[in-house]
PDB file of N, CA and C in Angstrom:
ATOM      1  N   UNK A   1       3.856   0.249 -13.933  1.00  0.00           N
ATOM      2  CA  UNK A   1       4.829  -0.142 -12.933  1.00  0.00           C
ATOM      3  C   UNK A   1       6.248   0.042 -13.459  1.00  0.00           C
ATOM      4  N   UNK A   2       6.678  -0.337 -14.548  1.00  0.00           N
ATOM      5  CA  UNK A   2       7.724  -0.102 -15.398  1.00  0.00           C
ATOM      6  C   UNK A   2       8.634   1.630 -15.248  1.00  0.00           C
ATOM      7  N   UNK A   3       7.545   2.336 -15.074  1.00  0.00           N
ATOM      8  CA  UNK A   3       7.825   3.856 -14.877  1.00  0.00           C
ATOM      9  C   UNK A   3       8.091   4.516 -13.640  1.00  0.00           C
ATOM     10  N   UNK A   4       6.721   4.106 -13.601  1.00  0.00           N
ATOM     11  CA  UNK A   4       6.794   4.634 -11.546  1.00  0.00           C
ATOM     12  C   UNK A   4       7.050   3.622 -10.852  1.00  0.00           C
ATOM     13  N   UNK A   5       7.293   2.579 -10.814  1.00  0.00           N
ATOM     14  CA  UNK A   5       7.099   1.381  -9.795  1.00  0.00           C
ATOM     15  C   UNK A   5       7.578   1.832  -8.338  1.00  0.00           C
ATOM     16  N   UNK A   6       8.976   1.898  -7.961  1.00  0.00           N
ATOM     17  CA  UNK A   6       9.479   2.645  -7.217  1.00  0.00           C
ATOM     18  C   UNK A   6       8.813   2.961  -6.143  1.00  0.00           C
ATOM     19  N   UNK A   7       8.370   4.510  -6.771  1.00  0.00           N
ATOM     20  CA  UNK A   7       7.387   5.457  -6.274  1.00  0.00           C
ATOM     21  C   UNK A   7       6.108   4.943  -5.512  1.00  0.00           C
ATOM     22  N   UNK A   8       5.217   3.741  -6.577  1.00  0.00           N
ATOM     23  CA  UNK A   8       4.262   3.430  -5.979  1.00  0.00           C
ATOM     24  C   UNK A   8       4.376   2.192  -4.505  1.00  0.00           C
ATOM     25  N   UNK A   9       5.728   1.686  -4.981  1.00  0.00           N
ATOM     26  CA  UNK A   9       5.849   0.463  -4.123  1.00  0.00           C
ATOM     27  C   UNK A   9       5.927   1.340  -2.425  1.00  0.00           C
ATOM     28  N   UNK A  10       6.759   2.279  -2.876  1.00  0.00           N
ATOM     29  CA  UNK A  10       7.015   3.466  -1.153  1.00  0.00           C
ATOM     30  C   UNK A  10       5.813   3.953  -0.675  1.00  0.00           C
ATOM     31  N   UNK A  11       5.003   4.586  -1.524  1.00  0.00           N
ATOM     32  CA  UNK A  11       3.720   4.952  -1.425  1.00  0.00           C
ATOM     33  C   UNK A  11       2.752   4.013  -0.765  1.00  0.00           C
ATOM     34  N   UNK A  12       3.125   2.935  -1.502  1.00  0.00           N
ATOM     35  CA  UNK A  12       1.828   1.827  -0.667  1.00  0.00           C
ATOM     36  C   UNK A  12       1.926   1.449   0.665  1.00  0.00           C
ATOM     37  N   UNK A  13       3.323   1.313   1.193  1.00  0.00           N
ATOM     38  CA  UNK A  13       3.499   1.576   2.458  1.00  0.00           C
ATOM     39  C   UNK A  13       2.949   1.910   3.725  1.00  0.00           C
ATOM     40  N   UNK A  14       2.095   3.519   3.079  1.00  0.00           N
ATOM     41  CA  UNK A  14       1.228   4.146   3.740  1.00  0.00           C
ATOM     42  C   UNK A  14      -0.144   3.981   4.253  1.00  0.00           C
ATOM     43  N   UNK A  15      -0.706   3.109   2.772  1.00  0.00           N
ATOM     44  CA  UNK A  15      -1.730   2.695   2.680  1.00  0.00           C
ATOM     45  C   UNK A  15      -2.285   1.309   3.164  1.00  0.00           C
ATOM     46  N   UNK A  16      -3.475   1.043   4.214  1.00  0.00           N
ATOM     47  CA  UNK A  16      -3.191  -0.288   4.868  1.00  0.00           C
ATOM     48  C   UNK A  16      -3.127  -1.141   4.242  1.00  0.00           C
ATOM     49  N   UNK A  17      -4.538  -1.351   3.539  1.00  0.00           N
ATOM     50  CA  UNK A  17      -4.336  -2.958   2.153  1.00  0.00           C
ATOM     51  C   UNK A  17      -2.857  -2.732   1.494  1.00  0.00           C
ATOM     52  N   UNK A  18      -2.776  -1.923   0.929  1.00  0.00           N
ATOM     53  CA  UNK A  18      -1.484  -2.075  -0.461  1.00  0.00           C
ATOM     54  C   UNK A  18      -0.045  -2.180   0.258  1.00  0.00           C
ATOM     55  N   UNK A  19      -0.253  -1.872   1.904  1.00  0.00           N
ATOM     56  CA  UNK A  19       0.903  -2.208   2.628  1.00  0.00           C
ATOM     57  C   UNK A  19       1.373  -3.889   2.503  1.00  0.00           C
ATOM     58  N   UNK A  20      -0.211  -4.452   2.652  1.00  0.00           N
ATOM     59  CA  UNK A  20      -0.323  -6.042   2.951  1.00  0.00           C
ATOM     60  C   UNK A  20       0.265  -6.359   1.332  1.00  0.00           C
ATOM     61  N   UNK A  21      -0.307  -6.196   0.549  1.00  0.00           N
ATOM     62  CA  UNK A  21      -0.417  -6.658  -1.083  1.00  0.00           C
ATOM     63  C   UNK A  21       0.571  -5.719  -2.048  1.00  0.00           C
ATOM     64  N   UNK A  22       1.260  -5.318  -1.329  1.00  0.00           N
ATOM     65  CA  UNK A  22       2.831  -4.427  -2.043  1.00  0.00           C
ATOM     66  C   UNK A  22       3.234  -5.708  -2.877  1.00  0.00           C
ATOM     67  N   UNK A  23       4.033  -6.697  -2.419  1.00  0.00           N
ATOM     68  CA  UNK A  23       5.020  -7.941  -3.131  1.00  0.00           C
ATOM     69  C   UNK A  23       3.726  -8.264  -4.061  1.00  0.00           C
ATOM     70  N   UNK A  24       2.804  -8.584  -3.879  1.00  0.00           N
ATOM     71  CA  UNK A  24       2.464  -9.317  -4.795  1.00  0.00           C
ATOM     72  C   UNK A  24       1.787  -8.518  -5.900  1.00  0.00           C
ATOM     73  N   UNK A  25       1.488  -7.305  -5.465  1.00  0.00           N
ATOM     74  CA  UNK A  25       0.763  -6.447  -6.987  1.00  0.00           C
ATOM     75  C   UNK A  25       2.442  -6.563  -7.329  1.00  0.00           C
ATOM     76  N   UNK A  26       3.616  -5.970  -6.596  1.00  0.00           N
ATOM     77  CA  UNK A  26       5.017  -5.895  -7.731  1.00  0.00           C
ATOM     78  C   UNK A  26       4.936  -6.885  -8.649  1.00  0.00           C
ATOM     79  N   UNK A  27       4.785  -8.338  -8.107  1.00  0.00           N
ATOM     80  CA  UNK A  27       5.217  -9.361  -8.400  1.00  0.00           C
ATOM     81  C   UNK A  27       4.444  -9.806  -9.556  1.00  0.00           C
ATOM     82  N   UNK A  28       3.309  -9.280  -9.272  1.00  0.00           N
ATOM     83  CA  UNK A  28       2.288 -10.017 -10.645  1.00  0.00           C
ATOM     84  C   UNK A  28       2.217  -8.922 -11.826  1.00  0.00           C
ATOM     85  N   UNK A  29       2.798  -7.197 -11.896  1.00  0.00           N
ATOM     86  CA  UNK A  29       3.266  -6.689 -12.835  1.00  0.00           C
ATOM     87  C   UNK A  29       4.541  -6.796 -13.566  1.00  0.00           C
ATOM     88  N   UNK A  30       5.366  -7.994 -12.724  1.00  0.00           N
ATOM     89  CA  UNK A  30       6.456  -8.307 -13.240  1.00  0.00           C
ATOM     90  C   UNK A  30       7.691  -7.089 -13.401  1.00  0.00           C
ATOM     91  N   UNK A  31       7.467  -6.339 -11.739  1.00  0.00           N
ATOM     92  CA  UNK A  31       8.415  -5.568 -11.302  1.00  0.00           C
ATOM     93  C   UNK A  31       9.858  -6.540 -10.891  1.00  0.00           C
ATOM     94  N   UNK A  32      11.056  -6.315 -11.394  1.00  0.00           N
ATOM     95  CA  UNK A  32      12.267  -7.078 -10.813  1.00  0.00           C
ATOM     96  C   UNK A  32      12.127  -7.073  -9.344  1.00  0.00           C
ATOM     97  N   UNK A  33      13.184  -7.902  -8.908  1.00  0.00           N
ATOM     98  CA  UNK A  33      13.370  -8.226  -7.640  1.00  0.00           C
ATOM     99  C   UNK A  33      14.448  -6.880  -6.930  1.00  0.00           C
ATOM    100  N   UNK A  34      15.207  -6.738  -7.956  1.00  0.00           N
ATOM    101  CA  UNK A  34      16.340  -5.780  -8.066  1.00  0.00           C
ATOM    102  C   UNK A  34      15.968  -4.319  -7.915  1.00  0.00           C
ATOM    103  N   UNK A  35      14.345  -4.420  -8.343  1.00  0.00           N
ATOM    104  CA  UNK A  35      14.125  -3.077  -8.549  1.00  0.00           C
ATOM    105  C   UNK A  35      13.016  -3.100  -6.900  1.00  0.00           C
ATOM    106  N   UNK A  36      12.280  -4.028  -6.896  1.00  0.00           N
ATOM    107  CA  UNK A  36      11.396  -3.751  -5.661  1.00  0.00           C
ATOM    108  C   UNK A  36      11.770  -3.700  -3.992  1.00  0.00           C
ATOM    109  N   UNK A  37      12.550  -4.895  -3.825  1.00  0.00           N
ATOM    110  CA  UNK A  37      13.787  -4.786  -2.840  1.00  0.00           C
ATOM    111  C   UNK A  37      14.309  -3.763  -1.979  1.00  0.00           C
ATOM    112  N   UNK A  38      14.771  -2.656  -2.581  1.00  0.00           N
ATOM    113  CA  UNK A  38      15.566  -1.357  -2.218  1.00  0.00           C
ATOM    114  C   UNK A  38      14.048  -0.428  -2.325  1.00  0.00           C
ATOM    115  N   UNK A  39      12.958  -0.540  -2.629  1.00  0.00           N
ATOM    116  CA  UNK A  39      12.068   0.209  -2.693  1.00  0.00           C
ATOM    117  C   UNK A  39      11.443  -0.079  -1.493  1.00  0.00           C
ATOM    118  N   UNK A  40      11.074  -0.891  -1.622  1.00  0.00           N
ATOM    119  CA  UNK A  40      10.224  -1.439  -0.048  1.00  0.00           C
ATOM    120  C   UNK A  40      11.231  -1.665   0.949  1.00  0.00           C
ATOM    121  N   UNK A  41      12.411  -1.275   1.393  1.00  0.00           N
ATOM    122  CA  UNK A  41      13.330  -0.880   1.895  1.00  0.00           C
ATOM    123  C   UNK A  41      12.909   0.739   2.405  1.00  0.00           C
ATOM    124  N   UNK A  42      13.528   1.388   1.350  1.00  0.00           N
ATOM    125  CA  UNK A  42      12.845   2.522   1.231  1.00  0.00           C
ATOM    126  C   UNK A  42      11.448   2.967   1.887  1.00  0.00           C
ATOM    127  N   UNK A  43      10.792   2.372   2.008  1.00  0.00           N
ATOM    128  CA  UNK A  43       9.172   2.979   1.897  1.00  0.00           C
ATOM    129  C   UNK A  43       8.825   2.221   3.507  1.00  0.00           C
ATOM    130  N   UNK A  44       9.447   1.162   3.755  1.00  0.00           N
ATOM    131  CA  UNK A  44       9.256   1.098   5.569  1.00  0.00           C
ATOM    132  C   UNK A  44      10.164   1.641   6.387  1.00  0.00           C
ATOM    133  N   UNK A  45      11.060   1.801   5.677  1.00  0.00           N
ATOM    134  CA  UNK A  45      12.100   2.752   7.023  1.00  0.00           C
ATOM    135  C   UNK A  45      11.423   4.524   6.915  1.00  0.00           C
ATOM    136  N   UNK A  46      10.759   4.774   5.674  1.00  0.00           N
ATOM    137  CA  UNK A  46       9.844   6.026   5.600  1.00  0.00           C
ATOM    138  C   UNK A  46       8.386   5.917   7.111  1.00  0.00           C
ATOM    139  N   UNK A  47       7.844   4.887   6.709  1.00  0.00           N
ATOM    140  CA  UNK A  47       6.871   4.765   7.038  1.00  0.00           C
ATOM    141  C   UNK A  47       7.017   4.478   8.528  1.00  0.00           C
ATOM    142  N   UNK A  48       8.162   3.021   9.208  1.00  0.00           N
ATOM    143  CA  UNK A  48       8.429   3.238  10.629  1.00  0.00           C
ATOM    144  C   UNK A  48       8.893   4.680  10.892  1.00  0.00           C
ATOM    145  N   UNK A  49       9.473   4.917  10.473  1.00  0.00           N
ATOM    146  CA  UNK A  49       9.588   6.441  11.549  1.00  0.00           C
ATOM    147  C   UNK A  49       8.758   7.665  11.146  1.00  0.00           C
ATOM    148  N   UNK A  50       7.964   7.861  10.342  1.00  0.00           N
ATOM    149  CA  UNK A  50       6.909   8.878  10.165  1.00  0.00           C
ATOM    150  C   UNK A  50       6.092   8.356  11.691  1.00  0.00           C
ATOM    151  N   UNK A  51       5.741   6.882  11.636  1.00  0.00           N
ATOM    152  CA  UNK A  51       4.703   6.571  12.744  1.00  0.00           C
ATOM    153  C   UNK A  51       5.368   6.953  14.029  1.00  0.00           C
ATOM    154  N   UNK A  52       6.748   6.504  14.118  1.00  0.00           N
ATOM    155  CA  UNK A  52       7.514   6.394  15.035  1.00  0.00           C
ATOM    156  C   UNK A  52       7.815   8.012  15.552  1.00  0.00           C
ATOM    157  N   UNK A  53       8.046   8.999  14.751  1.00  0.00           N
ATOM    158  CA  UNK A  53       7.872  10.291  14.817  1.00  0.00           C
ATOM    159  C   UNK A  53       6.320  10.871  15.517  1.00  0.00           C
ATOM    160  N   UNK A  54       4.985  10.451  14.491  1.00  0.00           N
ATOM    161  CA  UNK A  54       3.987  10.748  15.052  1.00  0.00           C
ATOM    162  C   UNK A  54       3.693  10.630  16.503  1.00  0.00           C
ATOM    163  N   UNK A  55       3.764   9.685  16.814  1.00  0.00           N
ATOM    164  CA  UNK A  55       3.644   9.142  18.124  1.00  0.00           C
ATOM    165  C   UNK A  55       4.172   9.363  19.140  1.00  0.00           C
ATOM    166  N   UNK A  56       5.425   9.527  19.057  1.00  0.00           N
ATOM    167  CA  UNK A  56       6.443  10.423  20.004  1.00  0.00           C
ATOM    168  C   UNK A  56       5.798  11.777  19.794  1.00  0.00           C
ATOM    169  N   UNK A  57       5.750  12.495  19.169  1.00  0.00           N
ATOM    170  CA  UNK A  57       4.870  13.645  19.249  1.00  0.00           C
ATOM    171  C   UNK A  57       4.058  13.733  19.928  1.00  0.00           C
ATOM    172  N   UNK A  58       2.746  12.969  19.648  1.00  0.00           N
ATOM    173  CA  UNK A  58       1.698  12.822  20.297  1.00  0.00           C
ATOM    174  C   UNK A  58       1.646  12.426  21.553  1.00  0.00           C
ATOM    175  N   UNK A  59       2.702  11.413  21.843  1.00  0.00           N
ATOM    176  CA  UNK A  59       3.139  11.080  23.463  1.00  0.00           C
ATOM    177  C   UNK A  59       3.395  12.444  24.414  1.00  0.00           C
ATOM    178  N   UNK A  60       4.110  13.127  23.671  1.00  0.00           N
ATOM    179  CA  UNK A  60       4.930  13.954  24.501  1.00  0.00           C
ATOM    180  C   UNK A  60       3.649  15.337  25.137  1.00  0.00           C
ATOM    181  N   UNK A  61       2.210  15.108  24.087  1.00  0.00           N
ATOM    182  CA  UNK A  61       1.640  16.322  24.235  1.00  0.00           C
ATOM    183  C   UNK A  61       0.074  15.886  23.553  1.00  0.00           C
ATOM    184  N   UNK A  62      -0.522  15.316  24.444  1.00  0.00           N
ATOM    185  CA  UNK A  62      -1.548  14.321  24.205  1.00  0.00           C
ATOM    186  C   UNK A  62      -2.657  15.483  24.096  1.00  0.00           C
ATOM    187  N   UNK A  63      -2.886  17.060  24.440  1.00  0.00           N
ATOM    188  CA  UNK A  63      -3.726  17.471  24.070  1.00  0.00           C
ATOM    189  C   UNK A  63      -3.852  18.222  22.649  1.00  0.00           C
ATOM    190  N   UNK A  64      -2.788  17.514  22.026  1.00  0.00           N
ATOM    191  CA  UNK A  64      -2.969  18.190  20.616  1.00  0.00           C
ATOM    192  C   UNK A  64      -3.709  17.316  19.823  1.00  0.00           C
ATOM    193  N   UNK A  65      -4.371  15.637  20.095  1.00  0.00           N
ATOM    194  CA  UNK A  65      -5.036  15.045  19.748  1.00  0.00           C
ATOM    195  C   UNK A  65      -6.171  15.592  18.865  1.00  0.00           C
ATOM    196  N   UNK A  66      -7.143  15.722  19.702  1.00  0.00           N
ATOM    197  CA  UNK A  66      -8.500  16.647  19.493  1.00  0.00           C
ATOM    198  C   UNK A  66      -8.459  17.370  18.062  1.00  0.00           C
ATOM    199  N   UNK A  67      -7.485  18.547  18.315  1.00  0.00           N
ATOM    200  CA  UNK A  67      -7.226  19.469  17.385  1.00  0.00           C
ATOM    201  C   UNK A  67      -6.641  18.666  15.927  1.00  0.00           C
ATOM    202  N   UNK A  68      -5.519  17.806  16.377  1.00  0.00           N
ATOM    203  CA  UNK A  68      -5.520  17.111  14.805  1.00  0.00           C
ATOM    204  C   UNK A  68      -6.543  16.483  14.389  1.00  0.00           C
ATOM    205  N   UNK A  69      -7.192  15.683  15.240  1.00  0.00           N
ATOM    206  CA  UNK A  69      -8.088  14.965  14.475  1.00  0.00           C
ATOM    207  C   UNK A  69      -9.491  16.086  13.508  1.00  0.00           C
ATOM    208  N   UNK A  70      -9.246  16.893  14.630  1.00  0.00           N
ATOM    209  CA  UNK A  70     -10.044  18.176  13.721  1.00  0.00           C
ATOM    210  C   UNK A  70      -9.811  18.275  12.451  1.00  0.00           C
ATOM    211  N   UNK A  71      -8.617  18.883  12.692  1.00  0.00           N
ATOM    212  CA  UNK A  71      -7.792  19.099  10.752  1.00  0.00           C
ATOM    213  C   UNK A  71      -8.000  18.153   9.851  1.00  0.00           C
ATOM    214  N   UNK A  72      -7.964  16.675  10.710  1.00  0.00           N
ATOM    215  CA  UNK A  72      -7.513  15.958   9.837  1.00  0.00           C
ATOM    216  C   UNK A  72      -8.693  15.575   8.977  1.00  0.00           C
ATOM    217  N   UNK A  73     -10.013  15.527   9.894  1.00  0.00           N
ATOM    218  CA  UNK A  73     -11.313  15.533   9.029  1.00  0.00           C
ATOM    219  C   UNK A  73     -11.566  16.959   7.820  1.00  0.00           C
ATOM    220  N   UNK A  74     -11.289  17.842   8.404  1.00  0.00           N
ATOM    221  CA  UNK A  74     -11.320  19.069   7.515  1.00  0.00           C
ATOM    222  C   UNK A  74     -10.782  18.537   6.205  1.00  0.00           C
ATOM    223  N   UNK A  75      -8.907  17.939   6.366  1.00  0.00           N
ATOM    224  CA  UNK A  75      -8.357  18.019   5.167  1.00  0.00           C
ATOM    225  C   UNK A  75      -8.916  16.862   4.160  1.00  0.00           C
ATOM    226  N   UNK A  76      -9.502  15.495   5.028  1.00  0.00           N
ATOM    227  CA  UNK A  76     -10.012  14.722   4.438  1.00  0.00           C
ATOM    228  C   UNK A  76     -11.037  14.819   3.258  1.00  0.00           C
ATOM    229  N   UNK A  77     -11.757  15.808   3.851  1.00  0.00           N
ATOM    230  CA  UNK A  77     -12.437  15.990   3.262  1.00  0.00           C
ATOM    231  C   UNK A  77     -12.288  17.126   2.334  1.00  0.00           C
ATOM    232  N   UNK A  78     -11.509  17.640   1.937  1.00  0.00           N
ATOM    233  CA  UNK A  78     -10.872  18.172   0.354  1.00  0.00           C
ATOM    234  C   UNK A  78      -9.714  17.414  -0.021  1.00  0.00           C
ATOM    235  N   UNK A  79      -9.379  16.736   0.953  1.00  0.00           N
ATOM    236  CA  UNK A  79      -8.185  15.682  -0.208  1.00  0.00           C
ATOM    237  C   UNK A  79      -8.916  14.680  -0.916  1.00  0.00           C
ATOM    238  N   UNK A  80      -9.533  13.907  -0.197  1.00  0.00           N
ATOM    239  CA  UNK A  80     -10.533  12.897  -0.951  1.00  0.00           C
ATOM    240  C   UNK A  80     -10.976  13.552  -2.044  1.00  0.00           C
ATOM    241  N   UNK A  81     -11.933  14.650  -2.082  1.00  0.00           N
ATOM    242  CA  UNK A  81     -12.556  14.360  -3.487  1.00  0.00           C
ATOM    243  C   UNK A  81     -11.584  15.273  -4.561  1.00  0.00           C
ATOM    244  N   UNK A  82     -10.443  15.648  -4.295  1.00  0.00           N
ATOM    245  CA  UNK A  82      -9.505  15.835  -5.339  1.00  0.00           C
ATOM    246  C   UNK A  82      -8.722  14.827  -5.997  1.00  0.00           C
ATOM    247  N   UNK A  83      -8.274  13.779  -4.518  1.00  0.00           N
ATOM    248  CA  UNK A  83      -7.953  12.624  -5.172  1.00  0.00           C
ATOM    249  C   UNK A  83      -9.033  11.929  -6.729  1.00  0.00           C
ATOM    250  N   UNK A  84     -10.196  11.582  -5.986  1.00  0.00           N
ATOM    251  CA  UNK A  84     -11.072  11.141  -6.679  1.00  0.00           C
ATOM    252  C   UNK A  84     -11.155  11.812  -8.193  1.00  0.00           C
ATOM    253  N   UNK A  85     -10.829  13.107  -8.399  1.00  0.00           N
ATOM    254  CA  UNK A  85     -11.719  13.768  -9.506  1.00  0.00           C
ATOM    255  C   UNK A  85     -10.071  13.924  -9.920  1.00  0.00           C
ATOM    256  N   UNK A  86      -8.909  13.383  -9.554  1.00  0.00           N
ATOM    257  CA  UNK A  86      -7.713  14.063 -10.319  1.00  0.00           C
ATOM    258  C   UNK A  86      -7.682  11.957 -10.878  1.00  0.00           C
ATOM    259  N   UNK A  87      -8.188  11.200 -10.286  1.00  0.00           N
ATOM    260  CA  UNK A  87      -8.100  10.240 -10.757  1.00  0.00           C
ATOM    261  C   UNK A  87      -8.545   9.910 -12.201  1.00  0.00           C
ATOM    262  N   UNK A  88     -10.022  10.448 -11.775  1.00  0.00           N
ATOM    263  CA  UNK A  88     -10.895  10.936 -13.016  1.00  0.00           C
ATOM    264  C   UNK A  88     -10.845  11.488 -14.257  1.00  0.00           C
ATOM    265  N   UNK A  89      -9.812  12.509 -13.844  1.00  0.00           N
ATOM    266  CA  UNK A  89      -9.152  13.468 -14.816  1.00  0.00           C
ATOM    267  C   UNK A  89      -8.175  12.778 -15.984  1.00  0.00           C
ATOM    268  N   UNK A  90      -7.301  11.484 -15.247  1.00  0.00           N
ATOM    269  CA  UNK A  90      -6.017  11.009 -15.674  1.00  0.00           C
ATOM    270  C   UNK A  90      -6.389  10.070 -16.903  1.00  0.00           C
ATOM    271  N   UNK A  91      -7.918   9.280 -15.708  1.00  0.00           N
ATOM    272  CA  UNK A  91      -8.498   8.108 -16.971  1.00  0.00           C
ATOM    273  C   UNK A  91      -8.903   8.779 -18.374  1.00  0.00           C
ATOM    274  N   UNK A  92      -9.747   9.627 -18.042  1.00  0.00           N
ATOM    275  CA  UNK A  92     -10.218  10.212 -19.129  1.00  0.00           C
ATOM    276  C   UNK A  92      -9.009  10.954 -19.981  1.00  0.00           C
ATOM    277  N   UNK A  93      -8.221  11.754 -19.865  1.00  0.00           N
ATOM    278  CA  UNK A  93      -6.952  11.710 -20.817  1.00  0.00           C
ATOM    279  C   UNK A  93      -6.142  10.925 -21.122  1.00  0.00           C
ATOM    280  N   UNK A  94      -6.095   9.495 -20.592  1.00  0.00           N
ATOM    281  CA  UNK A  94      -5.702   8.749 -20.905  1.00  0.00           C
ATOM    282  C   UNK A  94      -6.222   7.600 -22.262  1.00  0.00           C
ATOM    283  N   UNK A  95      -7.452   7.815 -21.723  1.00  0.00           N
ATOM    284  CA  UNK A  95      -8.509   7.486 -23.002  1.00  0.00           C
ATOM    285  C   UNK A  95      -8.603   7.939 -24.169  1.00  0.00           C
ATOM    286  N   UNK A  96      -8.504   9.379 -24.170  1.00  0.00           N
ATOM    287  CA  UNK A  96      -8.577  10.404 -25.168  1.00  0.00           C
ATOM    288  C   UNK A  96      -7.155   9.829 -26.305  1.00  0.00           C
ATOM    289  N   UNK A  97      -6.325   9.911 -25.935  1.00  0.00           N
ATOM    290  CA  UNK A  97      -4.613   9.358 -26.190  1.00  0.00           C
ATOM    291  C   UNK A  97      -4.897   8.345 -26.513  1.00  0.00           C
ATOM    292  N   UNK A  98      -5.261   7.281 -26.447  1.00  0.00           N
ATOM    293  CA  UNK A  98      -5.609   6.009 -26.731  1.00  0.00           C
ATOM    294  C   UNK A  98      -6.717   5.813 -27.458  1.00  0.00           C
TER     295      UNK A  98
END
Protein backbone atom coordinates (compact mmCIF):
# COMPACT_ATOMS: atom_id res chain seq x y z
CA UNK A 1 0.00 0.00 0.00
CA UNK A 2 2.92 2.30 0.81
CA UNK A 3 3.83 2.15 -3.08
CA UNK A 4 0.83 1.77 -4.98
CA UNK A 5 -1.82 2.73 -2.56
CA UNK A 6 -3.19 5.47 -4.69
CA UNK A 7 -3.56 3.38 -7.63
CA UNK A 8 -5.24 0.58 -5.80
CA UNK A 9 -7.59 2.78 -3.71
CA UNK A 10 -8.99 4.27 -7.58
CA UNK A 11 -8.99 0.87 -8.84
CA UNK A 12 -11.18 -0.53 -6.17
CA UNK A 13 -13.73 1.77 -7.06
CA UNK A 14 -14.54 -0.40 -9.89
CA UNK A 15 -14.74 -3.37 -8.13
CA UNK A 16 -18.10 -4.07 -6.10
CA UNK A 17 -16.80 -5.51 -2.63
CA UNK A 18 -13.47 -3.36 -2.56
CA UNK A 19 -15.78 -0.38 -3.56
CA UNK A 20 -17.67 -1.15 -0.07
CA UNK A 21 -14.23 -2.03 1.94
CA UNK A 22 -11.85 0.72 0.16
CA UNK A 23 -11.57 2.95 3.81
CA UNK A 24 -11.11 0.23 5.71
CA UNK A 25 -8.51 -2.14 3.82
CA UNK A 26 -6.67 1.80 3.53
CA UNK A 27 -7.21 2.16 7.00
CA UNK A 28 -6.06 -1.10 8.44
CA UNK A 29 -2.70 -0.91 6.10
CA UNK A 30 -2.16 2.26 7.72
CA UNK A 31 -2.53 4.33 4.45
CA UNK A 32 -2.62 8.31 5.65
CA UNK A 33 -5.65 10.16 5.58
CA UNK A 34 -3.75 12.74 3.42
CA UNK A 35 -2.88 10.24 1.09
CA UNK A 36 -6.37 8.24 0.72
CA UNK A 37 -8.75 11.26 0.66
CA UNK A 38 -7.73 12.81 -2.79
CA UNK A 39 -7.56 9.16 -4.04
CA UNK A 40 -10.95 8.07 -3.42
CA UNK A 41 -11.82 11.45 -4.67
CA UNK A 42 -10.16 10.53 -7.61
CA UNK A 43 -11.45 7.05 -8.23
CA UNK A 44 -15.42 8.07 -7.78
CA UNK A 45 -15.53 11.00 -9.87
CA UNK A 46 -13.62 8.21 -12.40
CA UNK A 47 -16.04 5.73 -11.70
CA UNK A 48 -19.48 8.13 -11.57
CA UNK A 49 -18.96 9.16 -14.90
CA UNK A 50 -17.47 6.05 -16.66
CA UNK A 51 -21.11 4.65 -15.39
CA UNK A 52 -22.62 7.88 -16.07
CA UNK A 53 -21.00 7.83 -19.64
CA UNK A 54 -21.94 4.06 -20.11
CA UNK A 55 -25.37 4.51 -19.70
CA UNK A 56 -26.01 7.51 -21.59
CA UNK A 57 -24.57 5.53 -24.32
CA UNK A 58 -26.53 2.74 -23.89
CA UNK A 59 -29.69 4.96 -23.40
CA UNK A 60 -29.24 6.66 -26.48
CA UNK A 61 -28.93 3.19 -28.56
CA UNK A 62 -30.32 0.26 -26.64
CA UNK A 63 -29.61 -2.17 -29.52
CA UNK A 64 -26.04 -2.23 -28.97
CA UNK A 65 -26.80 -4.14 -25.70
CA UNK A 66 -26.81 -7.71 -27.07
CA UNK A 67 -23.63 -7.16 -28.97
CA UNK A 68 -21.70 -5.83 -25.87
CA UNK A 69 -22.72 -8.21 -23.72
CA UNK A 70 -21.38 -10.56 -26.43
CA UNK A 71 -17.84 -9.07 -26.26
CA UNK A 72 -18.03 -8.71 -23.01
CA UNK A 73 -18.30 -12.54 -22.28
CA UNK A 74 -15.71 -13.18 -25.05
CA UNK A 75 -13.26 -10.69 -23.27
CA UNK A 76 -14.10 -12.16 -19.91
CA UNK A 77 -13.15 -14.88 -20.65
CA UNK A 78 -9.39 -14.16 -21.67
CA UNK A 79 -9.12 -11.44 -19.17
CA UNK A 80 -9.94 -13.63 -16.28
CA UNK A 81 -7.59 -16.26 -16.73
CA UNK A 82 -4.70 -13.81 -17.48
CA UNK A 83 -5.60 -11.98 -14.55
CA UNK A 84 -5.45 -15.19 -12.60
CA UNK A 85 -2.12 -16.65 -14.04
CA UNK A 86 -0.36 -12.95 -14.07
CA UNK A 87 -1.36 -13.07 -10.34
CA UNK A 88 0.30 -16.33 -10.16
CA UNK A 89 3.20 -15.24 -11.90
CA UNK A 90 3.85 -12.15 -9.33
CA UNK A 91 3.47 -14.57 -6.13
CA UNK A 92 5.77 -16.89 -7.32
CA UNK A 93 8.57 -14.20 -8.15
CA UNK A 94 7.92 -12.73 -5.37
CA UNK A 95 8.75 -15.79 -3.41
CA UNK A 96 11.71 -16.57 -5.37
CA UNK A 97 13.19 -12.83 -4.07
CA UNK A 98 12.30 -13.61 -0.74
Amino acid sequence: MQRHGPLIVIGARFVALLRQMNGLVAGSTGMRWQVFVPANIVGAALWAGAYTFIGYSLGKSPKMVPDIMHHLSFIAMIVTPVLILGVIFLYVRRRRHH
